[in-house]
Protein backbone atom coordinates (compact mmCIF):
# COMPACT_ATOMS: atom_id res chain seq x y z
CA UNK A 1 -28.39 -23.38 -1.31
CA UNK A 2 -25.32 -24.60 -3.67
CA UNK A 3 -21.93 -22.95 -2.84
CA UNK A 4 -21.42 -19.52 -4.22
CA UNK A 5 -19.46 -19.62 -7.67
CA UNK A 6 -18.30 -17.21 -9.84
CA UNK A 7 -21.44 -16.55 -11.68
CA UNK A 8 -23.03 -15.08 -8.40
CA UNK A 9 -20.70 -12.52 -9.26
CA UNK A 10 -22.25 -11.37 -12.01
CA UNK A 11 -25.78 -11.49 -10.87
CA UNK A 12 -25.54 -9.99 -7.42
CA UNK A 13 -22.14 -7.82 -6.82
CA UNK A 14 -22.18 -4.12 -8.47
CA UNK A 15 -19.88 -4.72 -11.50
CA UNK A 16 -17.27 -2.08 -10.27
CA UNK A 17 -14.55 -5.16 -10.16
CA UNK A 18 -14.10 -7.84 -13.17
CA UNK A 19 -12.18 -10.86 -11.07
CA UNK A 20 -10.38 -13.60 -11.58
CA UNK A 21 -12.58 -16.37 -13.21
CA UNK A 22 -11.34 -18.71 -10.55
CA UNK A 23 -12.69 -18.44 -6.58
CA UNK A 24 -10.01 -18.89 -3.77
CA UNK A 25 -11.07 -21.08 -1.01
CA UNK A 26 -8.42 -21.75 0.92
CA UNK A 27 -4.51 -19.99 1.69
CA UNK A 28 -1.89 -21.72 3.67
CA UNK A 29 1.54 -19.59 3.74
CA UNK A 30 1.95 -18.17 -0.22
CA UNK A 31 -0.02 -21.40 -1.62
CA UNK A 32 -3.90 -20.74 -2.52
CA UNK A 33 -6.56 -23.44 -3.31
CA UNK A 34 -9.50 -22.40 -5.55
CA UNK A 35 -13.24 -24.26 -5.64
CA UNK A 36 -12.03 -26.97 -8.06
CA UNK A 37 -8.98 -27.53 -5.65
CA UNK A 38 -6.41 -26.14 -7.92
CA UNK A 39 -3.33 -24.88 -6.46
CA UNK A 40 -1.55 -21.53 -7.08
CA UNK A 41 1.71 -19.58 -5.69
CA UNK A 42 0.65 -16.39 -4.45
CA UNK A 43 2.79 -13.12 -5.64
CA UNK A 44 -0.11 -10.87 -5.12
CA UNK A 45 -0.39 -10.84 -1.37
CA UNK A 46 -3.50 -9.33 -1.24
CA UNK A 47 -2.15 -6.57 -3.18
CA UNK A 48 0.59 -5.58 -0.77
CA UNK A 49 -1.61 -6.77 1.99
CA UNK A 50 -0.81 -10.30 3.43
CA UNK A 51 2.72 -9.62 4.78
CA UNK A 52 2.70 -12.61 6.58
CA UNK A 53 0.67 -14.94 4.03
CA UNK A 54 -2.30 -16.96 4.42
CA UNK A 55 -3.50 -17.91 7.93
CA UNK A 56 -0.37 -17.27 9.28
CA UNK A 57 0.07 -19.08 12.96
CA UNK A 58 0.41 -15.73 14.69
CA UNK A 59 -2.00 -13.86 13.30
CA UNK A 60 -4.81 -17.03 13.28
CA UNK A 61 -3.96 -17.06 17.19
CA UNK A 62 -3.98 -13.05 17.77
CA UNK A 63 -7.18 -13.01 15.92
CA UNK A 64 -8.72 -16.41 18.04
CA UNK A 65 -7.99 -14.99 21.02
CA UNK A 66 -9.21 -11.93 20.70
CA UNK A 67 -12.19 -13.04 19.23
CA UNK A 68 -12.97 -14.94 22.38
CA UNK A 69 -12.52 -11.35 24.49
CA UNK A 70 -13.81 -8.52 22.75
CA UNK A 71 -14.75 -7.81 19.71
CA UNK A 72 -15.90 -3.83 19.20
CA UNK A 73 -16.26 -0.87 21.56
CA UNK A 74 -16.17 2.02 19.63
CA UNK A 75 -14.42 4.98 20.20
CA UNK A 76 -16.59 6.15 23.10
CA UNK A 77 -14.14 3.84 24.89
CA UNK A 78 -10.41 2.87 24.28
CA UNK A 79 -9.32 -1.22 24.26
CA UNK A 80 -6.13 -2.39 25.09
CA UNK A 81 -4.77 -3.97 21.57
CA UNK A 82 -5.50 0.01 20.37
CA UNK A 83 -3.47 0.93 22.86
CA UNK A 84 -0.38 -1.66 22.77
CA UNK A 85 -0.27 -1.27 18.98
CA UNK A 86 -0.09 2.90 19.30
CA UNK A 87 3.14 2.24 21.57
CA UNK A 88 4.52 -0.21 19.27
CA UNK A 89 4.22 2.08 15.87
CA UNK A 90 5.28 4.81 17.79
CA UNK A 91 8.58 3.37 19.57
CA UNK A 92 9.58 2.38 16.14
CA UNK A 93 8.56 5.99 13.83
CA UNK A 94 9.32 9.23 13.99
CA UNK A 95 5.64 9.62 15.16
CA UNK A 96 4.28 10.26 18.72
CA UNK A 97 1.02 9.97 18.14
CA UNK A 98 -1.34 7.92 16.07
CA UNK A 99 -4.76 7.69 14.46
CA UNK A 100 -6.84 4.36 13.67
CA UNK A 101 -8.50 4.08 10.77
CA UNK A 102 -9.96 0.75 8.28
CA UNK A 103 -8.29 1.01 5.16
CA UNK A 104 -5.72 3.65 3.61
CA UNK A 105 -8.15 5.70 1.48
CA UNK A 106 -9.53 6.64 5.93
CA UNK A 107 -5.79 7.29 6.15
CA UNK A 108 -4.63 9.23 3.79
CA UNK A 109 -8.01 10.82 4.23
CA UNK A 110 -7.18 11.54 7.87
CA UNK A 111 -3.71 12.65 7.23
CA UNK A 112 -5.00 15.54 4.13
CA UNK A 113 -7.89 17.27 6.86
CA UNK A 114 -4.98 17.40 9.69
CA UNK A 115 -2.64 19.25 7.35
CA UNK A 116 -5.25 21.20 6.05
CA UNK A 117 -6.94 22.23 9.60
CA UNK A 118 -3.10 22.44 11.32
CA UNK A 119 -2.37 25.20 8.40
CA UNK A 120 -5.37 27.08 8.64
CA UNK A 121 -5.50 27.18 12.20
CA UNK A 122 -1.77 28.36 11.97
CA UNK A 123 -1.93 30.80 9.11
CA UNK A 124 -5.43 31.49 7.92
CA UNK A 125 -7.59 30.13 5.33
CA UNK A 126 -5.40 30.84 2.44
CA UNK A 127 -3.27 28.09 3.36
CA UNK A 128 -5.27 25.01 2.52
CA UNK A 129 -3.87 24.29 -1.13
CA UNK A 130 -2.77 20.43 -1.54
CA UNK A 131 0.30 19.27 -3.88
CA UNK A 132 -0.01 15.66 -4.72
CA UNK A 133 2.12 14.08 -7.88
CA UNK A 134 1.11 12.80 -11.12
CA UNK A 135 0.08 9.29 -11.69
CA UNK A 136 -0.04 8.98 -7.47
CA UNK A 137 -2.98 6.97 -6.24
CA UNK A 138 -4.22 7.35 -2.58
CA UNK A 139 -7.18 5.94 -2.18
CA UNK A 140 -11.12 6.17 -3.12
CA UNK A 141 -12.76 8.72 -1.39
CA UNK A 142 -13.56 11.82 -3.30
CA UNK A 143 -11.44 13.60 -1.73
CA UNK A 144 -8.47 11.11 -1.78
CA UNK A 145 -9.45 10.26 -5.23
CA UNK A 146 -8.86 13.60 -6.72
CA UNK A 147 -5.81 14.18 -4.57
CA UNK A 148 -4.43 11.39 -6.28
CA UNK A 149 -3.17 12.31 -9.49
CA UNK A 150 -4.97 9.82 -12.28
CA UNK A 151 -7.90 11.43 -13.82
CA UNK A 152 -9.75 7.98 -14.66
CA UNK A 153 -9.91 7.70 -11.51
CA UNK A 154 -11.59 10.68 -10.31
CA UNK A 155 -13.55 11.99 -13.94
CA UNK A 156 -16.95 11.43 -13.78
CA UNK A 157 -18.20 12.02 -10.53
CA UNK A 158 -18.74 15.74 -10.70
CA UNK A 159 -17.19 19.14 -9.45
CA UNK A 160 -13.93 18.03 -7.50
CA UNK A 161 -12.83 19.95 -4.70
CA UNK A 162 -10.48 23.17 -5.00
CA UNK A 163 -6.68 23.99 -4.05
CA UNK A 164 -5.59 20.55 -5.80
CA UNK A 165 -2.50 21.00 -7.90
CA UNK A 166 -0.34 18.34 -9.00
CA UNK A 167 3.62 18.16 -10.06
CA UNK A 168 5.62 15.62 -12.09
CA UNK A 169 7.52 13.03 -9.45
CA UNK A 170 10.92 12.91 -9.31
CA UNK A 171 11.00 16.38 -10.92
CA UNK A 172 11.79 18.67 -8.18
CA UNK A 173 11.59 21.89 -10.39
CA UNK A 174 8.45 21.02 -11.07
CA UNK A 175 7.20 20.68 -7.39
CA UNK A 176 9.08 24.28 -7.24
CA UNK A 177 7.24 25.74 -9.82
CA UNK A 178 3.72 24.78 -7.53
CA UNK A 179 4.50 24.94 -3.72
CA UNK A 180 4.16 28.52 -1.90
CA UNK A 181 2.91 29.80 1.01
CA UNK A 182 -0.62 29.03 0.26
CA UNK A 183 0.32 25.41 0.36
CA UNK A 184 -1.02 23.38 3.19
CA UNK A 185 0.91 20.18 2.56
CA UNK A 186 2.40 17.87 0.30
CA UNK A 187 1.76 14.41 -0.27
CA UNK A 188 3.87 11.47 -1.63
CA UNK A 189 4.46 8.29 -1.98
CA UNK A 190 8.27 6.72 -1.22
CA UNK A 191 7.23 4.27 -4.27
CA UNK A 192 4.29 4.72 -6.75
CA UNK A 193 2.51 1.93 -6.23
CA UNK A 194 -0.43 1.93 -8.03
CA UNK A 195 1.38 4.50 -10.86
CA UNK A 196 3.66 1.59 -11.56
CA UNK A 197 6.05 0.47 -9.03
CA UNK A 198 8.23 3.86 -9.60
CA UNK A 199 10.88 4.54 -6.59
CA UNK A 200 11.59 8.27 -5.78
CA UNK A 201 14.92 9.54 -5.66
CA UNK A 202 17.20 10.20 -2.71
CA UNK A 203 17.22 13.67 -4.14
CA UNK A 204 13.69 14.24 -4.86
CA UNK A 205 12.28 13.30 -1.78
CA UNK A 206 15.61 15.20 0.20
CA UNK A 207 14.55 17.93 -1.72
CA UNK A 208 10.61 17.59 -0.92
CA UNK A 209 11.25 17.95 2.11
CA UNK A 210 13.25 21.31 2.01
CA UNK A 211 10.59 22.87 -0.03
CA UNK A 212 8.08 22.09 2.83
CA UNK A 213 10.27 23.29 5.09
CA UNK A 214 10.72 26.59 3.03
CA UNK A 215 6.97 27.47 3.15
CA UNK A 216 5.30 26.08 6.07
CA UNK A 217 4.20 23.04 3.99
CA UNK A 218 3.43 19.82 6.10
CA UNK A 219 4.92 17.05 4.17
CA UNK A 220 2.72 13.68 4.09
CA UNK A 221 4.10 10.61 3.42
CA UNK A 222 2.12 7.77 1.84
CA UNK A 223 3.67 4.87 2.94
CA UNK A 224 -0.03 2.31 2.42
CA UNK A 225 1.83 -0.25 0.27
CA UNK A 226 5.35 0.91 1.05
CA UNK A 227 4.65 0.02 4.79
CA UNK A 228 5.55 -2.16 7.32
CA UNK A 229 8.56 -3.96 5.84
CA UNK A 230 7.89 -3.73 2.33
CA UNK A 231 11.15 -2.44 1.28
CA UNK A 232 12.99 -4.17 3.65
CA UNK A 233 12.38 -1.29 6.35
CA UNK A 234 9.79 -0.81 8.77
CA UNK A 235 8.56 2.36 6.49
CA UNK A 236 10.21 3.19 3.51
CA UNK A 237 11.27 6.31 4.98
CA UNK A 238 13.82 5.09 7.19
CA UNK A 239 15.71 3.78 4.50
CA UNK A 240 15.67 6.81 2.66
CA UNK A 241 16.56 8.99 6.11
CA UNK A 242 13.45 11.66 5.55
CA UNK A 243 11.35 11.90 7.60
CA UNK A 244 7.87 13.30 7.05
CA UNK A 245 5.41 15.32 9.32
CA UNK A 246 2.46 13.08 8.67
CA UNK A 247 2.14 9.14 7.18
CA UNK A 248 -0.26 6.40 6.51
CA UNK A 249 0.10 3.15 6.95
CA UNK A 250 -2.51 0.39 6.32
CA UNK A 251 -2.36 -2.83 3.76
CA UNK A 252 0.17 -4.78 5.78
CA UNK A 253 -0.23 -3.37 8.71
CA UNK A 254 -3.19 -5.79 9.62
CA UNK A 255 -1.68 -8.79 7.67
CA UNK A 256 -5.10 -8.95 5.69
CA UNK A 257 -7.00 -7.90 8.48
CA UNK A 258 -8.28 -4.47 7.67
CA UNK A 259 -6.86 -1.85 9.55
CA UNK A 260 -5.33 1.88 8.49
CA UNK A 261 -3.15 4.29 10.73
CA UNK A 262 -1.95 8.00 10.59
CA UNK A 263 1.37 8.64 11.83
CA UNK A 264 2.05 12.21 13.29
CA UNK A 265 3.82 14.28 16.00
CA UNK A 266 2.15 15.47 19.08
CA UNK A 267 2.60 19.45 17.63
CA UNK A 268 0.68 19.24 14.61
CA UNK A 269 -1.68 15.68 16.28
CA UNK A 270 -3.36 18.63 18.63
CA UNK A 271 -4.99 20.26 16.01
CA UNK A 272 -7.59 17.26 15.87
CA UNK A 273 -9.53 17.97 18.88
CA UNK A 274 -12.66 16.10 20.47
CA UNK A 275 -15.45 15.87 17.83
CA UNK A 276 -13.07 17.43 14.47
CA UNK A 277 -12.70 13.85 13.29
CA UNK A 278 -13.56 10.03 14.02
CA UNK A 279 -14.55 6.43 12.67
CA UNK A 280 -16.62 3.83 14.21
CA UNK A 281 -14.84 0.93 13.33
CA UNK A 282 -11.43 2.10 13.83
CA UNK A 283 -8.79 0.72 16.51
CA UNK A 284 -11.34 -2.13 17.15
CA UNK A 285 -9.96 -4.28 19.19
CA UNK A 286 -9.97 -7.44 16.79
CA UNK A 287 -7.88 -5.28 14.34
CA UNK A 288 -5.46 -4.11 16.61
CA UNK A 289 -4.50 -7.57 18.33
CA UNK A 290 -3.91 -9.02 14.71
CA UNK A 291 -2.26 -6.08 13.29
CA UNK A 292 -0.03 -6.02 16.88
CA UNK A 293 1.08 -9.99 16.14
CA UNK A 294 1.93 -8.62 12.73
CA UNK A 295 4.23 -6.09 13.65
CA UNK A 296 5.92 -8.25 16.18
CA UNK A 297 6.66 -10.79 13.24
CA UNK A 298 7.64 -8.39 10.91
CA UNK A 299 9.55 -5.45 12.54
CA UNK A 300 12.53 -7.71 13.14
CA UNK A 301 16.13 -7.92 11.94
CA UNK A 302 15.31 -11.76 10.27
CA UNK A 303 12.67 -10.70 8.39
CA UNK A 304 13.50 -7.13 7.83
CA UNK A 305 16.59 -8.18 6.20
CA UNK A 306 14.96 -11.88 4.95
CA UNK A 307 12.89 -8.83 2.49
CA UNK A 308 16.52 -7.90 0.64
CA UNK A 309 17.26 -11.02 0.67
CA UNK A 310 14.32 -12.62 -1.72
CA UNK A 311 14.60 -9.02 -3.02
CA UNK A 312 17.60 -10.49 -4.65
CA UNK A 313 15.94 -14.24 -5.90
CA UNK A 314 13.29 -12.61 -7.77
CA UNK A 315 15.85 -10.44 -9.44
CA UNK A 316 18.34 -13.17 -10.41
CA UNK A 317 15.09 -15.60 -11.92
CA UNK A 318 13.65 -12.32 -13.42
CA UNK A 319 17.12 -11.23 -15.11
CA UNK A 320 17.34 -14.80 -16.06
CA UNK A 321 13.84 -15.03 -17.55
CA UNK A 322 14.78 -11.36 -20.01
CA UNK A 323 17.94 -13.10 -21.05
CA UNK A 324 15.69 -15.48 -22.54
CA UNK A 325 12.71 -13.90 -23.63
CA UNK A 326 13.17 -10.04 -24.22
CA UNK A 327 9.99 -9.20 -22.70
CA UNK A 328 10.62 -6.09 -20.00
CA UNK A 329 12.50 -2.99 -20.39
CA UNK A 330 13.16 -2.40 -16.42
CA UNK A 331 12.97 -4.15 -12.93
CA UNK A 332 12.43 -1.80 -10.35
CA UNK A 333 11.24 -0.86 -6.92
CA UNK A 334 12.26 -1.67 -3.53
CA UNK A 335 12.21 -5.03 -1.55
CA UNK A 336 8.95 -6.85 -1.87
CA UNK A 337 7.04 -4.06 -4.27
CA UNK A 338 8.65 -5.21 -7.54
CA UNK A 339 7.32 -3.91 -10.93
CA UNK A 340 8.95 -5.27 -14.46
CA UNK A 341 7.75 -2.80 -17.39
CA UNK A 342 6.90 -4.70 -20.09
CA UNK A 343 9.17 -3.20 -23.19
CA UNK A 344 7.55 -0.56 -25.93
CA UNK A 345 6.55 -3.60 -28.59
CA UNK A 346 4.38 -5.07 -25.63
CA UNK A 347 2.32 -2.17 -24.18
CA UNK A 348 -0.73 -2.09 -22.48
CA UNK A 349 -0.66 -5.97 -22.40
CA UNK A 350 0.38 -6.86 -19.13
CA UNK A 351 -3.27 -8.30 -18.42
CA UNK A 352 -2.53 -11.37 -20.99
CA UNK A 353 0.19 -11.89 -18.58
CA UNK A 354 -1.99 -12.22 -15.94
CA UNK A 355 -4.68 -14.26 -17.81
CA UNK A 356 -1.89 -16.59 -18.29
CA UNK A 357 -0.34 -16.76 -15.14
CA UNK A 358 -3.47 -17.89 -13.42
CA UNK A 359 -3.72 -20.34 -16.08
CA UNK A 360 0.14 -21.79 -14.92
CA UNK A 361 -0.97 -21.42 -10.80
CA UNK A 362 0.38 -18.45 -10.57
CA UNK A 363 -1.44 -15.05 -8.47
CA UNK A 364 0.45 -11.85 -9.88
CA UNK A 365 -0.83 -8.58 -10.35
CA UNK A 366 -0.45 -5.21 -12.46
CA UNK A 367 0.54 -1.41 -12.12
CA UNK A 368 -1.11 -0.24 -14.81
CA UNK A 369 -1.05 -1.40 -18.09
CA UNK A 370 2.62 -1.70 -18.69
CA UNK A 371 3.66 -3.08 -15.33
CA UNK A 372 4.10 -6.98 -13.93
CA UNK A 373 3.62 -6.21 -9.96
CA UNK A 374 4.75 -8.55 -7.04
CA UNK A 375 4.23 -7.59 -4.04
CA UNK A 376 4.20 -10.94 -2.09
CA UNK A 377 4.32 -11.82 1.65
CA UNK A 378 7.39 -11.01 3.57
CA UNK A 379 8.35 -14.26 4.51
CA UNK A 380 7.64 -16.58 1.39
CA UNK A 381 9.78 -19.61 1.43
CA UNK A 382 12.39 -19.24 -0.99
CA UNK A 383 10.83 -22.73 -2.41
CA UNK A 384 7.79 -20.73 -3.45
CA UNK A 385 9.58 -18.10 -4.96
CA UNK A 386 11.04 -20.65 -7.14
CA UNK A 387 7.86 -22.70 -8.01
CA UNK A 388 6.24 -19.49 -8.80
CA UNK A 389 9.01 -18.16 -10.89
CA UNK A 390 9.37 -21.02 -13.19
CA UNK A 391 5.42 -20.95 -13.33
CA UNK A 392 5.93 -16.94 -14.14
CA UNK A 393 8.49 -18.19 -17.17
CA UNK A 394 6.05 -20.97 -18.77
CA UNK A 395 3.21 -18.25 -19.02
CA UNK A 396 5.63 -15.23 -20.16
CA UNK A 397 7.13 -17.82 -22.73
CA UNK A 398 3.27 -18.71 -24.22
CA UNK A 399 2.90 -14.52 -23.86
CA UNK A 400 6.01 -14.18 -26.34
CA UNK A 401 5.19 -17.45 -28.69
């Protein structure tokens, strides 16, 4: 049989996903290799994924050596990585307790039926309604699907579950104008990812949290791409000082192994009991070793504050770049999740950007149709930053000629 190519694509994969015309082969750090050996910086991480980068040494020796021990258990039985990485995400969170999951879509999906059981079992059945914001994504299960706030996402599929409402972000009145005592929980995300790299306010989210406090409302924070160092924090809340009652966490968390987590307190953790929910897959031990060598890398003051740092580089060259060219209206976002809207005379083209970039070896990705999205790993050589900045300019220059 000849290698796979892109073709195979085509002819054997459901055509939910149109990628790249170019296969990657091979990732060393935030440098990819595709089948005809051509080279290309990485911004894309995976989409928010590889915090550490291609095959990074820790992970690549986590993952080896686990490999050699054990490999799956299920959850009739614990492991040990499950258990060393629990301690680790809970010494460092708010949370004392924690759920393991595969991706964030399990998470987020774990975090909504906790609220939801915790606040019937508190108050009745009445209070099961779910607030979730406008353009918010949090994952692909039905359920998550229509919590999250994009209809062409979710249209299509058939009757969508009840007690769904959704508010404007950032506009607290409007969040007022929805929560009440019926309301189970609220959920959030610290940035929009998916919506288009949109930060919330200090005062929003401040204010979030005293409506949920108000009315019995769990608050659930979606923290899948703002996670595990992203901004420069462990979790995005910590830099923001608000703490939730529930969060998810996957994407980085396994370093591009998949893994998801839920976050939560013993008092509201006890209302999943034996048998109310479960996974097979999740905690397995070959996740949890990797995603435990990626925490140790990441949830440290070097590369914690390394984040701000490049934070800054990709700024400066992106400031630099608009002087020139005229192209985006805004740079924003926080640390290593940074989105530049493309101004009003260029909208809904940010894919030619993209179709470019990979043309100048150059892995970038979008936030919609408006939105330029990096979201590279945490410790990318300032040297690739560079290379892949100047490869950025030559394909926004052809974009503007």
């Amino acid at each position: 049989m000849s290698a796979p190519n892109r073709t195979d694509f085509d002819q054997y994969m459901v055509p939910n996903y149109a990628p790249a015309a170019f296969v990657p082969v091979r990732g060393a750090g935030s440098r990819v290799w595709d089948q005809a050996g051509k080279e290309y910086v990485d911004f894309s991480g995976g989409i928010a994924v590889n915090a550490l980068g291609h095959c990074h040494p820790a992970a690549v020796a986590a993952l080896t050596e686990q490999a050699g021990k054990l490999w799956h258990v299920s959850n009739v039985f614990t492991n040990e990585p499950a258990l060393a990485l629990a301690h680790k995400l809970v010494d460092a969170t708010f949370a004392d307790r924690v759920f393991f999951c595969n991706s964030g879509a399990e998470a987020n999906e774990a975090a909504l039926k906790l609220a939801r059981r915790a606040a019937i079992e508190r108050f009745g059945e009445k209070k099961h309604k779910v607030l979730s914001a406008l353009n918010s994504f949090h994952g692909r299960t039905f359920f998550t699907v229509c919590v999250g706030g994009q209809p062409k996402y979710s249209d299509g599929f058939g009757p969508k579950p009840e007690g769904i409402g959704y508010f404007e972000y950032n506009n607290l009145a409007s969040l007022e104008a929805l929560i009440d005592d019926d309301t189970a929980c609220v959920i959030v995300e610290p940035i929009q990812g998916e919506g288009g790299v949109t930060q919330a306010t200090q005062a929003f989210l401040q204010g979030v949290r005293d409506l949920c406090n108000k009315h019995n409302a769990f608050l659930i924070f979606d923290e899948v791409q703002s996670g595990m160092g992203r901004t420069g924090h462990l979790y995005a809340y910590q830099a923001y000082g608000v703490v939730p009652d529930i969060l998810s966490s996957a994407k980085s968390l396994g370093g591009g192994f998949p893994i998801g987590a839920m976050l939560t307190t013993s008092d509201i953790a006890k209302h999943l009991a034996v048998g109310t929910h479960g996974t097979t897959y999740g905690g397995n031990p070959l996740a949890c070793a990797v995603a435990s060598a990626v925490f140790d890398v990441v949830n440290t003051p070097a590369v914690l504050a390394g984040v701000l740092q490049k934070r800054a580089r990709y700024e400066n060259a992106l400031n630099t770049l608009n002087a020139e060219v005229n192209v985006f209206a805004e740079v924003r976002g926080m640390g290593l999740l940074i989105g530049a809207e493309l101004k009003a005379e260029y909208a809904g083209r940010a894919k030619d950007i993209l179709g470019l970039a990979a043309e100048e070896g150059l892995m970038i990705l979008m936030a919609g149709p408006n939105v330029i999205r990096f979201a590279p790993s945490l410790v990318i050589e300032d040297a690739d930053i560079d290379e892949g900045m100047a490869r950025f300019a030559k394909a926004v220059r052809r974009f503007v000629a």
